[in-house]
PDB file of N, CA and C in Angstrom:
ATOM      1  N   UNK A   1      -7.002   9.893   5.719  1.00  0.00           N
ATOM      2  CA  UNK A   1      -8.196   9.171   6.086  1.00  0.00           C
ATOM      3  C   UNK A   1      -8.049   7.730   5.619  1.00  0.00           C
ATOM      4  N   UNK A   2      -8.554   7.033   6.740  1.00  0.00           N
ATOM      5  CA  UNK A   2      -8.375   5.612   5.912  1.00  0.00           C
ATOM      6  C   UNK A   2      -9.851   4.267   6.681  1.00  0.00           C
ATOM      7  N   UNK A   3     -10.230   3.931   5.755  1.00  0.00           N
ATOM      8  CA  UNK A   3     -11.413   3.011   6.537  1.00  0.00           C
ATOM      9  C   UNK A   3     -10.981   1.532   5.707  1.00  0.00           C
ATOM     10  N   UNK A   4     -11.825   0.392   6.823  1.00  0.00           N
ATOM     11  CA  UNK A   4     -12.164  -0.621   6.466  1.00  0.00           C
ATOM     12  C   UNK A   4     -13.627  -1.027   6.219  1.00  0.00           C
ATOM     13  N   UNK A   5     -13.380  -1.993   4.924  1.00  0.00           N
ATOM     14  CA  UNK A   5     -14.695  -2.180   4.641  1.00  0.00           C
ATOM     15  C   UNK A   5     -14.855  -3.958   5.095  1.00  0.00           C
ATOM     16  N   UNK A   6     -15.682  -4.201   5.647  1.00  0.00           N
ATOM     17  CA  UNK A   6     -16.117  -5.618   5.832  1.00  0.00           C
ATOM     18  C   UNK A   6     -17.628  -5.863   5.934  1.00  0.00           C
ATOM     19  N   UNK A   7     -17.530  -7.339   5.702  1.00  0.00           N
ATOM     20  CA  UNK A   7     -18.961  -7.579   6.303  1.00  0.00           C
ATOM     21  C   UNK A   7     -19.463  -8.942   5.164  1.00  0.00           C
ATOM     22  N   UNK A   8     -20.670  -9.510   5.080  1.00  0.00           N
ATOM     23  CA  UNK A   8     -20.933 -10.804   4.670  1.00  0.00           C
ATOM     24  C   UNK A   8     -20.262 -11.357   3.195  1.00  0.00           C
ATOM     25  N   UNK A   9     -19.639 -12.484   2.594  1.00  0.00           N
ATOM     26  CA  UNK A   9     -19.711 -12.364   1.271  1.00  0.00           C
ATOM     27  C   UNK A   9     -21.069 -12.163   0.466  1.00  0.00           C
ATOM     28  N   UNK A  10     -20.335 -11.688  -0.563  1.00  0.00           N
ATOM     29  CA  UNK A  10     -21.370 -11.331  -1.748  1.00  0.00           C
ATOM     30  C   UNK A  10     -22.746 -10.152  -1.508  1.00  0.00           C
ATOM     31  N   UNK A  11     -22.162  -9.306  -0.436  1.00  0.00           N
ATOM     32  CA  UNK A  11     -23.200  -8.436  -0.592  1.00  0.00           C
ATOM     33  C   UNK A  11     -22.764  -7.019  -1.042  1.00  0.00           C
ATOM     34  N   UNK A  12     -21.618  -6.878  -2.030  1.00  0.00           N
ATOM     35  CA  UNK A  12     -21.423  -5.516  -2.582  1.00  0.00           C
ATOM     36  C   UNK A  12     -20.128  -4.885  -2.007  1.00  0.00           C
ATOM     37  N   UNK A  13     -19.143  -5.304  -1.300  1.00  0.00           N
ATOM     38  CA  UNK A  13     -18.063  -5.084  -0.552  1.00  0.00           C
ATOM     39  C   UNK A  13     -17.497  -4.646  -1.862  1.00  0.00           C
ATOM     40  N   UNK A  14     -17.119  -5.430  -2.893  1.00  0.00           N
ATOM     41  CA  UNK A  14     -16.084  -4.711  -3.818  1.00  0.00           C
ATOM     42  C   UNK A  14     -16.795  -3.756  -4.620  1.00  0.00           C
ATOM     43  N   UNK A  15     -17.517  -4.030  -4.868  1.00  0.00           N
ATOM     44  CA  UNK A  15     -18.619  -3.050  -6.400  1.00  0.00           C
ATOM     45  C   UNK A  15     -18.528  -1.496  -5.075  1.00  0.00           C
ATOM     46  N   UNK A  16     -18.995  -1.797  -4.204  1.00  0.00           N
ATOM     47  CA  UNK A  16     -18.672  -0.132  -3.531  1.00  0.00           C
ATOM     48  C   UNK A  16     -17.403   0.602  -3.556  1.00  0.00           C
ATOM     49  N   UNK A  17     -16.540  -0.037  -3.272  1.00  0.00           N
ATOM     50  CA  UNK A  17     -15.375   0.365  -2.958  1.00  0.00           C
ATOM     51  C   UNK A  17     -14.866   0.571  -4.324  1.00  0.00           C
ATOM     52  N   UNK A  18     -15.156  -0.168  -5.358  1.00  0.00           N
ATOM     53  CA  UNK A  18     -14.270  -0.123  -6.784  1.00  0.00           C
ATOM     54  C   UNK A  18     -15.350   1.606  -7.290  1.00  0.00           C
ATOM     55  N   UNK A  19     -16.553   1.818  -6.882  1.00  0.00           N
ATOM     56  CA  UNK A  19     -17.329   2.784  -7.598  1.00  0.00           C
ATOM     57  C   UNK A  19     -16.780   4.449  -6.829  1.00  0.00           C
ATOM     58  N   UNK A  20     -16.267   3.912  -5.389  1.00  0.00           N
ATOM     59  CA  UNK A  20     -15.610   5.177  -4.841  1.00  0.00           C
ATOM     60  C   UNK A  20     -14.778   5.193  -5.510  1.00  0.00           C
ATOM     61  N   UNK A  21     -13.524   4.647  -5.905  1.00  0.00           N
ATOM     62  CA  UNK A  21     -11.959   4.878  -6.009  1.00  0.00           C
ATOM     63  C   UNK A  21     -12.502   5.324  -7.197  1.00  0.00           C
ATOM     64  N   UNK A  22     -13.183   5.090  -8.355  1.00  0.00           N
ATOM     65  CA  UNK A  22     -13.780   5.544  -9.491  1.00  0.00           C
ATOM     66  C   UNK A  22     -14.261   7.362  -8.842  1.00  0.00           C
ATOM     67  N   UNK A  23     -15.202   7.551  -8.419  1.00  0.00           N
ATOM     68  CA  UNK A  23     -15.088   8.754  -7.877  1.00  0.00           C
ATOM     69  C   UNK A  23     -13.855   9.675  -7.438  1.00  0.00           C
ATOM     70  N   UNK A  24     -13.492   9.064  -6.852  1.00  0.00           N
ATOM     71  CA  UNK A  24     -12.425   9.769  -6.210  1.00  0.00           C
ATOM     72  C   UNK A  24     -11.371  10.048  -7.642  1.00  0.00           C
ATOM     73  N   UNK A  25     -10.797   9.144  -8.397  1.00  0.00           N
ATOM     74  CA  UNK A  25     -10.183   9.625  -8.898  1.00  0.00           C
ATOM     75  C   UNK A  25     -11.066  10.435  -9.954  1.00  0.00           C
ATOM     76  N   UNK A  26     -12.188  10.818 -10.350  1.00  0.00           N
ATOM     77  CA  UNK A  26     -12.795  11.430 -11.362  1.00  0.00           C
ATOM     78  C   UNK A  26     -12.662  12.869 -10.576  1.00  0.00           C
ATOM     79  N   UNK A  27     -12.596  12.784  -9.174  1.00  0.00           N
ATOM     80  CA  UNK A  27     -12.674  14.185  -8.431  1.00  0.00           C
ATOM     81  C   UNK A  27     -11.065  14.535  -7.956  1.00  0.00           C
ATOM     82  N   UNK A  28      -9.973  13.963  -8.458  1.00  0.00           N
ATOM     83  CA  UNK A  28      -8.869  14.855  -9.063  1.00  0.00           C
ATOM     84  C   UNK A  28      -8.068  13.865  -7.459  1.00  0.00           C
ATOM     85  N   UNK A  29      -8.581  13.226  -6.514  1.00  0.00           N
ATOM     86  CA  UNK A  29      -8.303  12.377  -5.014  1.00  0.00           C
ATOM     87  C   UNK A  29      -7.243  11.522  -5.505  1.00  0.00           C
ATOM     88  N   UNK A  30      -6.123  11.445  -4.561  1.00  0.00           N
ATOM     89  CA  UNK A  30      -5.183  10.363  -4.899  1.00  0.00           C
ATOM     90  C   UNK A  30      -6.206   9.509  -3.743  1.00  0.00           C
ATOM     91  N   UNK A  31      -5.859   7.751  -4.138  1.00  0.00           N
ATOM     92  CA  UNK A  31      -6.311   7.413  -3.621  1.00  0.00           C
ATOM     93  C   UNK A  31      -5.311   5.574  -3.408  1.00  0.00           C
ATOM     94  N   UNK A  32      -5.628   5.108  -2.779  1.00  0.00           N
ATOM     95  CA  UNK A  32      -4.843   3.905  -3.099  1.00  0.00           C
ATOM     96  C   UNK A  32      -5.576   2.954  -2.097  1.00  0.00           C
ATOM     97  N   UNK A  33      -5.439   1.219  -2.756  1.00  0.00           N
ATOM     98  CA  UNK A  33      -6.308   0.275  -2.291  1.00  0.00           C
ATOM     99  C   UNK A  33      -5.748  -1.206  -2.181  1.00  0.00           C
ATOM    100  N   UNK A  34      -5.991  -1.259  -1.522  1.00  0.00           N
ATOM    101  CA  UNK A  34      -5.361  -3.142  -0.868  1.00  0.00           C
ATOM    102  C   UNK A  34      -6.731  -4.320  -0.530  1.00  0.00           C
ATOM    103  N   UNK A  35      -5.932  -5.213  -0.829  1.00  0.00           N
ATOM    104  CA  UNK A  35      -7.251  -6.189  -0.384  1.00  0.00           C
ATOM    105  C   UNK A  35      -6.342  -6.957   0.189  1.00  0.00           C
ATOM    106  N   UNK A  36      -7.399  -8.173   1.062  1.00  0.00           N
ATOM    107  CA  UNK A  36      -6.672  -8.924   1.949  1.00  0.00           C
ATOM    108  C   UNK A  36      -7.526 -10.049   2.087  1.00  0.00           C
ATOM    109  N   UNK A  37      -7.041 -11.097   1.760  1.00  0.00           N
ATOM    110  CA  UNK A  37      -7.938 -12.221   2.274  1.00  0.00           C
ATOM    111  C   UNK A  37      -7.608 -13.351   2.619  1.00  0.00           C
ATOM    112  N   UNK A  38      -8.690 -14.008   3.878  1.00  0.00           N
ATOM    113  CA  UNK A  38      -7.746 -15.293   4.859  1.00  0.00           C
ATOM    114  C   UNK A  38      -7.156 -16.310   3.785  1.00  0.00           C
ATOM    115  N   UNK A  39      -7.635 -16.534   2.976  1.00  0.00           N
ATOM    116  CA  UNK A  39      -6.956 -17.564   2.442  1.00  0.00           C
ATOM    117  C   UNK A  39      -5.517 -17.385   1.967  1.00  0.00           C
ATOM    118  N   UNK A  40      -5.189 -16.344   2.363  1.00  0.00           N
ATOM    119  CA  UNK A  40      -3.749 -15.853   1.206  1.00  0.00           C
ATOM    120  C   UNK A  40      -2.756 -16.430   3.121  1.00  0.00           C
ATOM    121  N   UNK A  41      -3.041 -16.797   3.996  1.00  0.00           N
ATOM    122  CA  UNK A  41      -2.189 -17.238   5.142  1.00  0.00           C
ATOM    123  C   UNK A  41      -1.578 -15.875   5.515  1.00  0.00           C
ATOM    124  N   UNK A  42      -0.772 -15.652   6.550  1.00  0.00           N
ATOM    125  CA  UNK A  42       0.064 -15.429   7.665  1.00  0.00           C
ATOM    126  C   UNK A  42       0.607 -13.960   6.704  1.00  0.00           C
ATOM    127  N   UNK A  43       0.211 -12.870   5.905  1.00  0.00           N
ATOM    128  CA  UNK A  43       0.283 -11.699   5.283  1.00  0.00           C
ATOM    129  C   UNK A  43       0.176 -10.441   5.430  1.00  0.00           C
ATOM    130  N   UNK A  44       0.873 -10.951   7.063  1.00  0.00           N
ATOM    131  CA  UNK A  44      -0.223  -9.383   7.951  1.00  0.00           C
ATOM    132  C   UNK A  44       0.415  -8.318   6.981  1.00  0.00           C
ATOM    133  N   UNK A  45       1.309  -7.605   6.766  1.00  0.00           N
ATOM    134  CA  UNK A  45       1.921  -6.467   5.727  1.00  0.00           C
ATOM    135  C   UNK A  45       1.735  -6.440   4.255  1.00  0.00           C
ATOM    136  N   UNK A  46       0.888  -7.590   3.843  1.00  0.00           N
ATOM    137  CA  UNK A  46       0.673  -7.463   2.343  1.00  0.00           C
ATOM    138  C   UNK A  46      -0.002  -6.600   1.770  1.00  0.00           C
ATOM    139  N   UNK A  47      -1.190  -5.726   2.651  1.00  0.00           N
ATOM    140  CA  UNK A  47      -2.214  -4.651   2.150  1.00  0.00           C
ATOM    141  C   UNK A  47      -0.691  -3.191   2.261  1.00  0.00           C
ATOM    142  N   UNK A  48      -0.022  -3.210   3.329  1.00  0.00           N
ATOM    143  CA  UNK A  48       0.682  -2.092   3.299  1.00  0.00           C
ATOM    144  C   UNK A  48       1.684  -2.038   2.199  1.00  0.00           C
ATOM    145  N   UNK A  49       2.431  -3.633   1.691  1.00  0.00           N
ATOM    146  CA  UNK A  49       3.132  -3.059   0.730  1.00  0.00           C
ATOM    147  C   UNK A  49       2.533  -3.100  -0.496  1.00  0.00           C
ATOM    148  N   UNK A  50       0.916  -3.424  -0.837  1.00  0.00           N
ATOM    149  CA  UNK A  50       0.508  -3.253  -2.033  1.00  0.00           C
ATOM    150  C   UNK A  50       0.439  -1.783  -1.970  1.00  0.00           C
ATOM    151  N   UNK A  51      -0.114  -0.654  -0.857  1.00  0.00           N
ATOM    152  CA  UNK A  51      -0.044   0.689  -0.835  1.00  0.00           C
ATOM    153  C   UNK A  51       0.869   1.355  -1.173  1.00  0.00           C
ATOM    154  N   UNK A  52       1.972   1.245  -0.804  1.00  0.00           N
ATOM    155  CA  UNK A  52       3.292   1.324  -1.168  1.00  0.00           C
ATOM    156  C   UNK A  52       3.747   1.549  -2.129  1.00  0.00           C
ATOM    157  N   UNK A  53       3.420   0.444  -2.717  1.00  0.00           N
ATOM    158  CA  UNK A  53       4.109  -0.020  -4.028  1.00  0.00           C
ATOM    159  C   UNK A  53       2.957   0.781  -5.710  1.00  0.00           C
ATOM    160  N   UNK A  54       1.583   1.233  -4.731  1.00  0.00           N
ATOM    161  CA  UNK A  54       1.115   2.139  -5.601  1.00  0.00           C
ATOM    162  C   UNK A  54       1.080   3.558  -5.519  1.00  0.00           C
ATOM    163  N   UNK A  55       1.839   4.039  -4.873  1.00  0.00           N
ATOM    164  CA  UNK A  55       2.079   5.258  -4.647  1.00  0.00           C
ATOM    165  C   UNK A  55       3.685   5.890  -5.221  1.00  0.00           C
ATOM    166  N   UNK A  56       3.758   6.396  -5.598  1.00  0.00           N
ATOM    167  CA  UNK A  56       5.352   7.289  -5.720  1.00  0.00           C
ATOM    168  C   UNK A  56       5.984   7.562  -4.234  1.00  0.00           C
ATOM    169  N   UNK A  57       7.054   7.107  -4.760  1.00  0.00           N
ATOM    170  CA  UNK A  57       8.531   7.067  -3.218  1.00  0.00           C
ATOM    171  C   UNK A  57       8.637   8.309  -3.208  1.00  0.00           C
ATOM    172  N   UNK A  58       8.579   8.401  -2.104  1.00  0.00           N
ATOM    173  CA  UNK A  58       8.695  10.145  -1.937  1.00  0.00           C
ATOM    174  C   UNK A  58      10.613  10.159  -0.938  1.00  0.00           C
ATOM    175  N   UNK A  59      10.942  11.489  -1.298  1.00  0.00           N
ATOM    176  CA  UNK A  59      12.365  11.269  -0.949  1.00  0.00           C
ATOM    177  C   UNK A  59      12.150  11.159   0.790  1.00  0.00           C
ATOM    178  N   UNK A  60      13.071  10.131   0.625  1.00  0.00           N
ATOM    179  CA  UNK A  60      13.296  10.075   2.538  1.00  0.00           C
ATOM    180  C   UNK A  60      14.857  10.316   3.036  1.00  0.00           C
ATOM    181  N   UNK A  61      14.937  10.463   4.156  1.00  0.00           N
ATOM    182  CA  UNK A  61      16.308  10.175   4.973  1.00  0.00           C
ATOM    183  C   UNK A  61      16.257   8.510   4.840  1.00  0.00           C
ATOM    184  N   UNK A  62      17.701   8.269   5.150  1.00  0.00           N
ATOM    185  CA  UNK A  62      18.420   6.890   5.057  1.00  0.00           C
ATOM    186  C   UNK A  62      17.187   6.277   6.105  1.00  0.00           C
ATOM    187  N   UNK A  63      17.300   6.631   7.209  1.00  0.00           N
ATOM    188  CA  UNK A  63      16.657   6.146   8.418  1.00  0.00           C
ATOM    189  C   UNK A  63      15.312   5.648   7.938  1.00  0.00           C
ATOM    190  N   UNK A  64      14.461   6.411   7.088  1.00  0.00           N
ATOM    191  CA  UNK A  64      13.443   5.734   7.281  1.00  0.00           C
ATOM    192  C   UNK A  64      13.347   5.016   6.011  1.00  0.00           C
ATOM    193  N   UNK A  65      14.113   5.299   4.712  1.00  0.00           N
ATOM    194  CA  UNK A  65      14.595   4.531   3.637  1.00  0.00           C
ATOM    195  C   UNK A  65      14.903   3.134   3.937  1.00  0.00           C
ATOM    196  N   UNK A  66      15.605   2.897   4.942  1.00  0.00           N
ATOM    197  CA  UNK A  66      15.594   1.661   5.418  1.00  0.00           C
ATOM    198  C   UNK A  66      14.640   0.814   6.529  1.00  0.00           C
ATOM    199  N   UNK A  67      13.734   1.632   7.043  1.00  0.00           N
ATOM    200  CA  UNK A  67      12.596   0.853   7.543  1.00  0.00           C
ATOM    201  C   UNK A  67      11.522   0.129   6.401  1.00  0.00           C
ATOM    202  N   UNK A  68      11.334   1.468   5.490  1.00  0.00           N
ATOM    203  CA  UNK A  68      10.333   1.162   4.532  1.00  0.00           C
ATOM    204  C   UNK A  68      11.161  -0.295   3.486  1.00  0.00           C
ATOM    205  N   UNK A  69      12.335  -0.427   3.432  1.00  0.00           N
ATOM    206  CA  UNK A  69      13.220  -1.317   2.843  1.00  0.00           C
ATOM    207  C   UNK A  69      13.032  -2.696   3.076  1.00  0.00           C
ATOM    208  N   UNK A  70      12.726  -2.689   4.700  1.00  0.00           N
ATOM    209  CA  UNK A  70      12.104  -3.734   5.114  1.00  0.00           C
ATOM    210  C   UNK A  70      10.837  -4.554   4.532  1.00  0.00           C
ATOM    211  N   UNK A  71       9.939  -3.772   4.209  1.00  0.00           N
ATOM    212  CA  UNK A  71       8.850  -4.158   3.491  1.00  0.00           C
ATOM    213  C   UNK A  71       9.290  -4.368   1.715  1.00  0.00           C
ATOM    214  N   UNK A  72       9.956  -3.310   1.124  1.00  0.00           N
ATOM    215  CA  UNK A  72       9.689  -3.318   0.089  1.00  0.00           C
ATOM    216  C   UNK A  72      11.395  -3.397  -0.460  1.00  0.00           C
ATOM    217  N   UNK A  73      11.640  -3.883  -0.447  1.00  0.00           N
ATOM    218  CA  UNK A  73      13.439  -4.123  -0.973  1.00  0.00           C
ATOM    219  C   UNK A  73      14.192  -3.398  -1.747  1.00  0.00           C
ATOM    220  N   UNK A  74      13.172  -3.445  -3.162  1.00  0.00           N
ATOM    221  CA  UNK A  74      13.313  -2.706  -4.431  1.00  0.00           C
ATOM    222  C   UNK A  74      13.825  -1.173  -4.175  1.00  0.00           C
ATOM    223  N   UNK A  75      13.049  -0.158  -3.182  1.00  0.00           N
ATOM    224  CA  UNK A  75      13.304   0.767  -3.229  1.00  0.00           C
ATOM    225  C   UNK A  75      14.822   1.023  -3.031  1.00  0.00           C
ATOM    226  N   UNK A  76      15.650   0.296  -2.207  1.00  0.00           N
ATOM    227  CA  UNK A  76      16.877   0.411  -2.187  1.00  0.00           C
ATOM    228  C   UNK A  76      17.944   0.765  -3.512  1.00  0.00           C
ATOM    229  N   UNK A  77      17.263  -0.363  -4.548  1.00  0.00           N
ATOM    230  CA  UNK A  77      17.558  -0.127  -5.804  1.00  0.00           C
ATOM    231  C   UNK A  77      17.399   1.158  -6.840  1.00  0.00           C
ATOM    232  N   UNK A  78      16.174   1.543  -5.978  1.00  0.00           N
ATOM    233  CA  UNK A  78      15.915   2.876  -6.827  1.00  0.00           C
ATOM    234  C   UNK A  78      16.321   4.006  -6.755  1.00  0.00           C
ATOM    235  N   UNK A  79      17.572   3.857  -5.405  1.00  0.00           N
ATOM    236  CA  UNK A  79      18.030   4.826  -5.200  1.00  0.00           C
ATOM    237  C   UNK A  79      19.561   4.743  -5.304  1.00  0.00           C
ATOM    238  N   UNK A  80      20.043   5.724  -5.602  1.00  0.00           N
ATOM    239  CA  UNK A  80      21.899   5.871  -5.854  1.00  0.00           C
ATOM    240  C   UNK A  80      22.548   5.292  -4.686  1.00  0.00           C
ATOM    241  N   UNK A  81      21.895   6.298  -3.567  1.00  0.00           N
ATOM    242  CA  UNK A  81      23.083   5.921  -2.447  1.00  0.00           C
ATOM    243  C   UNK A  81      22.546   5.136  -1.280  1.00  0.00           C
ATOM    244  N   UNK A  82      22.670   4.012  -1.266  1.00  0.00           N
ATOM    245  CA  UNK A  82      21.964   3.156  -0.139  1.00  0.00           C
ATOM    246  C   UNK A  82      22.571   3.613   1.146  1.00  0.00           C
ATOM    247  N   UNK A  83      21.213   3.474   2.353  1.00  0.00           N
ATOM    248  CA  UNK A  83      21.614   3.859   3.505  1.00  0.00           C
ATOM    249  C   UNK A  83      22.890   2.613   4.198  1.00  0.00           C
ATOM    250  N   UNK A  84      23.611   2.956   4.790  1.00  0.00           N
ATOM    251  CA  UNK A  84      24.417   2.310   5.691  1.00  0.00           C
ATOM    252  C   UNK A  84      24.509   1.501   5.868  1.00  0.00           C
ATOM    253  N   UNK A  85      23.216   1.687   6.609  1.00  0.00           N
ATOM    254  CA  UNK A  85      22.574   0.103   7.505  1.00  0.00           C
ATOM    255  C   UNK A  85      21.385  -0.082   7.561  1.00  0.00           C
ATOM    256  N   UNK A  86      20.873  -1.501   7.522  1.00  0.00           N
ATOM    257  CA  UNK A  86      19.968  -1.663   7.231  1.00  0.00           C
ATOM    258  C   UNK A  86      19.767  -2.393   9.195  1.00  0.00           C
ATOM    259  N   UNK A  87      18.596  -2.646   9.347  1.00  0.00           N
ATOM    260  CA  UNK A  87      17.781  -3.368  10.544  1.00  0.00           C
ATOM    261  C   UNK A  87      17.341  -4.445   9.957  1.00  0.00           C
TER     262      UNK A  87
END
C-alpha cells in the first residue's frame, strides 16, 4: 500500500504522517517514508532511494541487483560478487 499526502502549507501534512508511522510501528508495521520538496530541483528518484536505503536489501539476482544499482551504487559494494554488467 502506498499513498500521497499533499495539500496547503502548514496545515498538519507532517504532524499526521509522523503520528501514523508512530502507530504503525507501535503496531509491529514495517513502514518506510520519503519526503520531497520543489525546492530540492530536478530529484524525481530521491523519495525512492531514500525508501531504499531504509529498508534491508533483500537478496536479488544480478539482473535486478543492477537496476536497483542504478539508483543506489553502494549496494554493489555490499555484495561479494558483482553482477557482470551493469546498464
Amino acid at each position: 500500500m502506498s499513498a500521497m499526502l499533499c495539500g496547503e502549507a502548514g496545515i498538519g501534512k507532517t504532524r499526521l504522517v509522523e503520528d501514523l508511522l508512530q502507530w504503525t510501528a507501535r503496531q509491529g508495521i514495517t513502514s518506510a517514508n520519503a519526503r520531497c520538496y520543489a525546492a530540492e530541483g530536478d530529484l524525481a528518484y530521491a523519495p525512492v532511494t531514500t525508501w531504499l536505503r531504509a529498508l534491508p536489501t533483500l537478496p536479488l539476482e544480478d539482473v535486478w541487483l543492477a537496476e536497483v544499482a542504478r539508483l543506489l551504487p553502494e549496494v554493489l559494494a555490499q555484495r561479494q560478487t558483482c553482477p557482470n554488467r551493469l546498464h
